[in-house]
C-alpha atoms as a PDB file:
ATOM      1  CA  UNK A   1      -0.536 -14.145  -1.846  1.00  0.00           C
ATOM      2  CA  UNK A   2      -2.977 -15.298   1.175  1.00  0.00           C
ATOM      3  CA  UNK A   3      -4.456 -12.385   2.357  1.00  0.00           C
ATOM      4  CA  UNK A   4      -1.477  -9.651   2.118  1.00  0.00           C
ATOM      5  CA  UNK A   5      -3.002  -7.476  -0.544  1.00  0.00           C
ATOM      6  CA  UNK A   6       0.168  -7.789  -2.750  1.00  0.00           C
ATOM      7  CA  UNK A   7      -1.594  -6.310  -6.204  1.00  0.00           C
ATOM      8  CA  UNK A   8      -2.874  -3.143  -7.017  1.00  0.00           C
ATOM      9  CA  UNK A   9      -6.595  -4.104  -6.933  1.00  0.00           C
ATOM     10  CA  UNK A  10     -10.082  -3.830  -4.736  1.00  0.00           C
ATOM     11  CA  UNK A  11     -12.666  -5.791  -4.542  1.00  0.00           C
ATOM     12  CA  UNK A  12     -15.905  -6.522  -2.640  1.00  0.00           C
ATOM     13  CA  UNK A  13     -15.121  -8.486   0.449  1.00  0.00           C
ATOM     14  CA  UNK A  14     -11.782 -10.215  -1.532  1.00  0.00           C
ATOM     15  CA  UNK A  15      -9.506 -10.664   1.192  1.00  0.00           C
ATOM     16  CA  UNK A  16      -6.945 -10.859  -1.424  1.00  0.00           C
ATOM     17  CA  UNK A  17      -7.034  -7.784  -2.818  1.00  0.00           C
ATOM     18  CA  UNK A  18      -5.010  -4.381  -1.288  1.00  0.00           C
ATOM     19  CA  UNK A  19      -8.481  -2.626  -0.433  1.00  0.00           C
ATOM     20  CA  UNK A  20     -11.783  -4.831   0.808  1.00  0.00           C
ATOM     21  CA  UNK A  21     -14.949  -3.441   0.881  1.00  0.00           C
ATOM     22  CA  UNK A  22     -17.105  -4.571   3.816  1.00  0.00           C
ATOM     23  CA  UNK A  23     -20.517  -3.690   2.277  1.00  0.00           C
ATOM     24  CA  UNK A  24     -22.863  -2.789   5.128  1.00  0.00           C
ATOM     25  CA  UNK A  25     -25.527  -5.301   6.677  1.00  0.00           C
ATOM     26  CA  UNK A  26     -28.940  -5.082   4.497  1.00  0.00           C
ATOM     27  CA  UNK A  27     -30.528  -1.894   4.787  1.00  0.00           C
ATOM     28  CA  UNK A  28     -27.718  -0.296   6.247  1.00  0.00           C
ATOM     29  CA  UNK A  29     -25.443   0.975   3.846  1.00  0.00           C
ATOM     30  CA  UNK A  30     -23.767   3.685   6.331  1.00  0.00           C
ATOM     31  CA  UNK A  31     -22.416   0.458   8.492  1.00  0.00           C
ATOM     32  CA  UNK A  32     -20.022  -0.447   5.666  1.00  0.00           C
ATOM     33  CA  UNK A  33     -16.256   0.060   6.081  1.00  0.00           C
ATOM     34  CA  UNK A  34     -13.087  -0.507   3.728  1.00  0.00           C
ATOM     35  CA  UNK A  35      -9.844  -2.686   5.307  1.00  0.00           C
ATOM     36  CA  UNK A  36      -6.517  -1.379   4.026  1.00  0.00           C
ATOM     37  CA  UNK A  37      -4.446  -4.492   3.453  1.00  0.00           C
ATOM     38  CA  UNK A  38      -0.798  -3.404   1.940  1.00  0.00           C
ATOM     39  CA  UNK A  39       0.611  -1.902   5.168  1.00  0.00           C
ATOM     40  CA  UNK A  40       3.597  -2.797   7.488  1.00  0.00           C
ATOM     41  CA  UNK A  41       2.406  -3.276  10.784  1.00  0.00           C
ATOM     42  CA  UNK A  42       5.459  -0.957  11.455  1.00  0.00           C
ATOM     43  CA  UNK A  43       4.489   1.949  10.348  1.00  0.00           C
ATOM     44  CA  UNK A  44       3.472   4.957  11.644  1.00  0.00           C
ATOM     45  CA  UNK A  45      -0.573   4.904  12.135  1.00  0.00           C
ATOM     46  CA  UNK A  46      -0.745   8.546  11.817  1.00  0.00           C
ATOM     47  CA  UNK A  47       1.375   8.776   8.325  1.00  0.00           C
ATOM     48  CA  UNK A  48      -0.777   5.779   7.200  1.00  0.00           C
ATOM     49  CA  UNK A  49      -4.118   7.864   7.927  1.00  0.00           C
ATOM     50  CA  UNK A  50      -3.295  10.460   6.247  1.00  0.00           C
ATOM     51  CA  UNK A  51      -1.321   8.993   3.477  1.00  0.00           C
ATOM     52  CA  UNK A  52      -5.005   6.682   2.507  1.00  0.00           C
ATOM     53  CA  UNK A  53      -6.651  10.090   2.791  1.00  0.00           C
ATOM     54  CA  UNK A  54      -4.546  11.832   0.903  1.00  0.00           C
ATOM     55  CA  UNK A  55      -4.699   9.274  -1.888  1.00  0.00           C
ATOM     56  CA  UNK A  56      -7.798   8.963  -1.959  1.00  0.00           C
ATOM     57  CA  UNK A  57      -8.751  12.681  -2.056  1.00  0.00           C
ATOM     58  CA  UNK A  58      -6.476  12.872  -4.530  1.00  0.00           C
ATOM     59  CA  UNK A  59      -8.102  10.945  -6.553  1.00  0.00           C
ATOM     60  CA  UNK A  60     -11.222  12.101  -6.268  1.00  0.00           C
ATOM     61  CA  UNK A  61     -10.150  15.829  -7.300  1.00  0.00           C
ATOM     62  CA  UNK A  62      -8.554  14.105 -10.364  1.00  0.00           C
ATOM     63  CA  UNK A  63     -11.966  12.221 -11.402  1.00  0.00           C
ATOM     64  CA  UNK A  64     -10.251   9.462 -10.917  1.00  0.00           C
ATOM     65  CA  UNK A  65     -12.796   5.522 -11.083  1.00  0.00           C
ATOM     66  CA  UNK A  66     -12.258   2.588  -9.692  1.00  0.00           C
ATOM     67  CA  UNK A  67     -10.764   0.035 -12.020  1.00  0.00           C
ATOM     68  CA  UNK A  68     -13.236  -3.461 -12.250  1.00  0.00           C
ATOM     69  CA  UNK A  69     -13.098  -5.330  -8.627  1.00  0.00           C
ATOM     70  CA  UNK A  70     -11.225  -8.038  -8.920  1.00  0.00           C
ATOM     71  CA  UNK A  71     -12.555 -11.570  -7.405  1.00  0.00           C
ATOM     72  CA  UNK A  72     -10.678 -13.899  -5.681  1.00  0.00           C
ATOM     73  CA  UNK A  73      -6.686 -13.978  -5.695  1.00  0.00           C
ATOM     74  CA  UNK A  74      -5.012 -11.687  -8.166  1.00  0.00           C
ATOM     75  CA  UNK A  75      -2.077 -14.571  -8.914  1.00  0.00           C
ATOM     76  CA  UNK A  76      -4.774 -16.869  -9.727  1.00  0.00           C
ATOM     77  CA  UNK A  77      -5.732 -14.490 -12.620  1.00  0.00           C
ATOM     78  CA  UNK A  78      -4.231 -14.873 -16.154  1.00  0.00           C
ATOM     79  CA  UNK A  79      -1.322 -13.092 -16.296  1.00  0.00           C
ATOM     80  CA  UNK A  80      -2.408 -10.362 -19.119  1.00  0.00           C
ATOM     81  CA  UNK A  81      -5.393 -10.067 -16.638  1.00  0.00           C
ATOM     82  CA  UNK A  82      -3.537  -9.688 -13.486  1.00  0.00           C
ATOM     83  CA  UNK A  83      -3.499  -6.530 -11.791  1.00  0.00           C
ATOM     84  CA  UNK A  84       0.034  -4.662 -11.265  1.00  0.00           C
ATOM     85  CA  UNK A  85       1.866  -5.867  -8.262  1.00  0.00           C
ATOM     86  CA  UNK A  86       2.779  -3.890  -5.162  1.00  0.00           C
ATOM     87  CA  UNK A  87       6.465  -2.901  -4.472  1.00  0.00           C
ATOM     88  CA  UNK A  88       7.634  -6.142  -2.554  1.00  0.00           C
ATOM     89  CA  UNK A  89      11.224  -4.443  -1.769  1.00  0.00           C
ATOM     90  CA  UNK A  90      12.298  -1.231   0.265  1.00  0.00           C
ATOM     91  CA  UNK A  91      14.216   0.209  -2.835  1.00  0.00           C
ATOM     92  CA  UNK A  92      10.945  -0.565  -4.956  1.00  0.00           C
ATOM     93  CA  UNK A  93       9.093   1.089  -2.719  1.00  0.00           C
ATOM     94  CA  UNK A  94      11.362   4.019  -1.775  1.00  0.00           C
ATOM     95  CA  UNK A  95      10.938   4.623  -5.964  1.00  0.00           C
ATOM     96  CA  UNK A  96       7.256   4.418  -6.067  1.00  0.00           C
ATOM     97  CA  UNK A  97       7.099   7.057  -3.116  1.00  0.00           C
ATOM     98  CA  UNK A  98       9.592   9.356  -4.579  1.00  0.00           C
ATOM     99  CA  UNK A  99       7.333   9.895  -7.402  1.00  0.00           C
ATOM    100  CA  UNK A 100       3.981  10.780  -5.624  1.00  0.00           C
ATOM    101  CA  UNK A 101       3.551  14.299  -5.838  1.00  0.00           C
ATOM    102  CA  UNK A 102       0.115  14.015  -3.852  1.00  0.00           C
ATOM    103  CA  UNK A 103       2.026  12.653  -0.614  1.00  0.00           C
ATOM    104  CA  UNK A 104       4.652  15.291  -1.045  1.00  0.00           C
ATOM    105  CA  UNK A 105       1.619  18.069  -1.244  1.00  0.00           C
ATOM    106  CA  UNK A 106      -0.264  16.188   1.892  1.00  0.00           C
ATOM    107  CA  UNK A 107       3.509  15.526   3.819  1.00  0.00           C
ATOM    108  CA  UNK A 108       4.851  19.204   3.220  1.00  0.00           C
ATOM    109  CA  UNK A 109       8.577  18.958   1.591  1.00  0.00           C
ATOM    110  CA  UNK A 110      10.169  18.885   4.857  1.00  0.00           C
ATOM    111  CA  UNK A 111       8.216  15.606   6.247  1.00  0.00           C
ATOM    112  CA  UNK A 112       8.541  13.727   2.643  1.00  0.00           C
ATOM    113  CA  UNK A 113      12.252  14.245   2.344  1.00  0.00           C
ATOM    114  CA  UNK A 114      13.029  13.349   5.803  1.00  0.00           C
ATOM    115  CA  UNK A 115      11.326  10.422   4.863  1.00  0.00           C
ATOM    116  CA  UNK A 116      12.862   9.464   1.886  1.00  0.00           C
ATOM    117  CA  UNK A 117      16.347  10.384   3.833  1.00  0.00           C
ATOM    118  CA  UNK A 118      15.907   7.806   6.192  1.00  0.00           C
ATOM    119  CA  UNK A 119      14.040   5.141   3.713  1.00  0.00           C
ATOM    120  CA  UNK A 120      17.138   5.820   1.285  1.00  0.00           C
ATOM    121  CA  UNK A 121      19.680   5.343   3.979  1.00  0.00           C
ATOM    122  CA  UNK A 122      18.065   1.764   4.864  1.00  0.00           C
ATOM    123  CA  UNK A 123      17.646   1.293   1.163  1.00  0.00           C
ATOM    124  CA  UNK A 124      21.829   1.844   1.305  1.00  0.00           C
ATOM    125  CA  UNK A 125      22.352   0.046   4.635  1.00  0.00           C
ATOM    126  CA  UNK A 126      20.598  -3.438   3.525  1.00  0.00           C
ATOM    127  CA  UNK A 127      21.809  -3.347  -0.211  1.00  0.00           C
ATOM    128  CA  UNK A 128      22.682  -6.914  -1.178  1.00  0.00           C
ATOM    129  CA  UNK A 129      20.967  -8.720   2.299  1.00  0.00           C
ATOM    130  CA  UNK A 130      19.462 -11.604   1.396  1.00  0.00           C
ATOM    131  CA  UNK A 131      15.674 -11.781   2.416  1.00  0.00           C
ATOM    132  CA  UNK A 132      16.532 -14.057   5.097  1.00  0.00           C
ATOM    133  CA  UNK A 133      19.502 -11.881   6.215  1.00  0.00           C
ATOM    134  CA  UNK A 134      17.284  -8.889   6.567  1.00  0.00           C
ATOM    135  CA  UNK A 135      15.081 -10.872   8.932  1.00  0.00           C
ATOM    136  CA  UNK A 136      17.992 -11.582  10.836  1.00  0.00           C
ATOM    137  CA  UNK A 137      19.711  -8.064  11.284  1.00  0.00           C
ATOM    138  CA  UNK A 138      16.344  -6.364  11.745  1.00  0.00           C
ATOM    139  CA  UNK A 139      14.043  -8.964  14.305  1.00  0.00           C
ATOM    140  CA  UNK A 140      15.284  -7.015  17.017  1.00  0.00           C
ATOM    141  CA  UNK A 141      15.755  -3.575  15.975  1.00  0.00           C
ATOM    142  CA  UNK A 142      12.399  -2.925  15.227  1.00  0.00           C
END
């Protein structure tokens, strides 16, 4: 995976996993920080923000642990040990988000469907492009 956070894991400065922990320098726990690493560089910074938050805050009101960190790369793991992988296509994606009922709370209905209109209409648009094909129609739209 090399770095793109493609699994559903964390782990202490693993630049593998989908969240890093930075611990802070010794003695100085308040200077540590977490690096996000399943994003698109083309999305919106602001949705982002407060997606993570919203996540994460909703997890906390559920009780919700941490699984185990992981160490090292998650696809060097047995696979019975491996943890889940990220959606790796728009429609798998588009699924995953339909079912989170803590973005729709954080988005408001209006912001989450408009979202999933225009996610399901690219879903539509691309159906059957070829990964390479995608590249191709997209490099200059975006």
């Amino acid at each position: 995976s090399r770095w793109t956070g493609a699994y559903q894991c964390w782990g202490p400065e693993n630049r593998e996993a989908a969240l890093r922990l930075i611990p802070g320098a010794p003695g100085r726990a308040e200077t540590a920080n977490a690096e996000v690493k399943c994003l698109d560089a083309a999305a919106s910074p602001y949705l982002v923000a407060g997606a993570v938050l919203a996540a994460g805050l909703g997890g906390l009101e559920r009780g919700e642990r941490l699984p185990p960190a992981t160490a090292g790369d998650p696809v060097d793991l047995a696979e019975d040990e491996r943890p889940a992988r990220l959606p790796s296509t728009l429609p798998e994606a588009v699924a995953r988000f339909r079912q989170s009922e803590v973005l729709r709370a954080a988005l408001g209905d209006p912001l989450f469907e408009a979202i999933m209109e225009v996610r399901e209409a690219e879903t539509n648009l691309f159906a059957g492009y070829s990964p390479q094909a995608l590249a191709n129609a997209t490099r200059r739209a975006y």
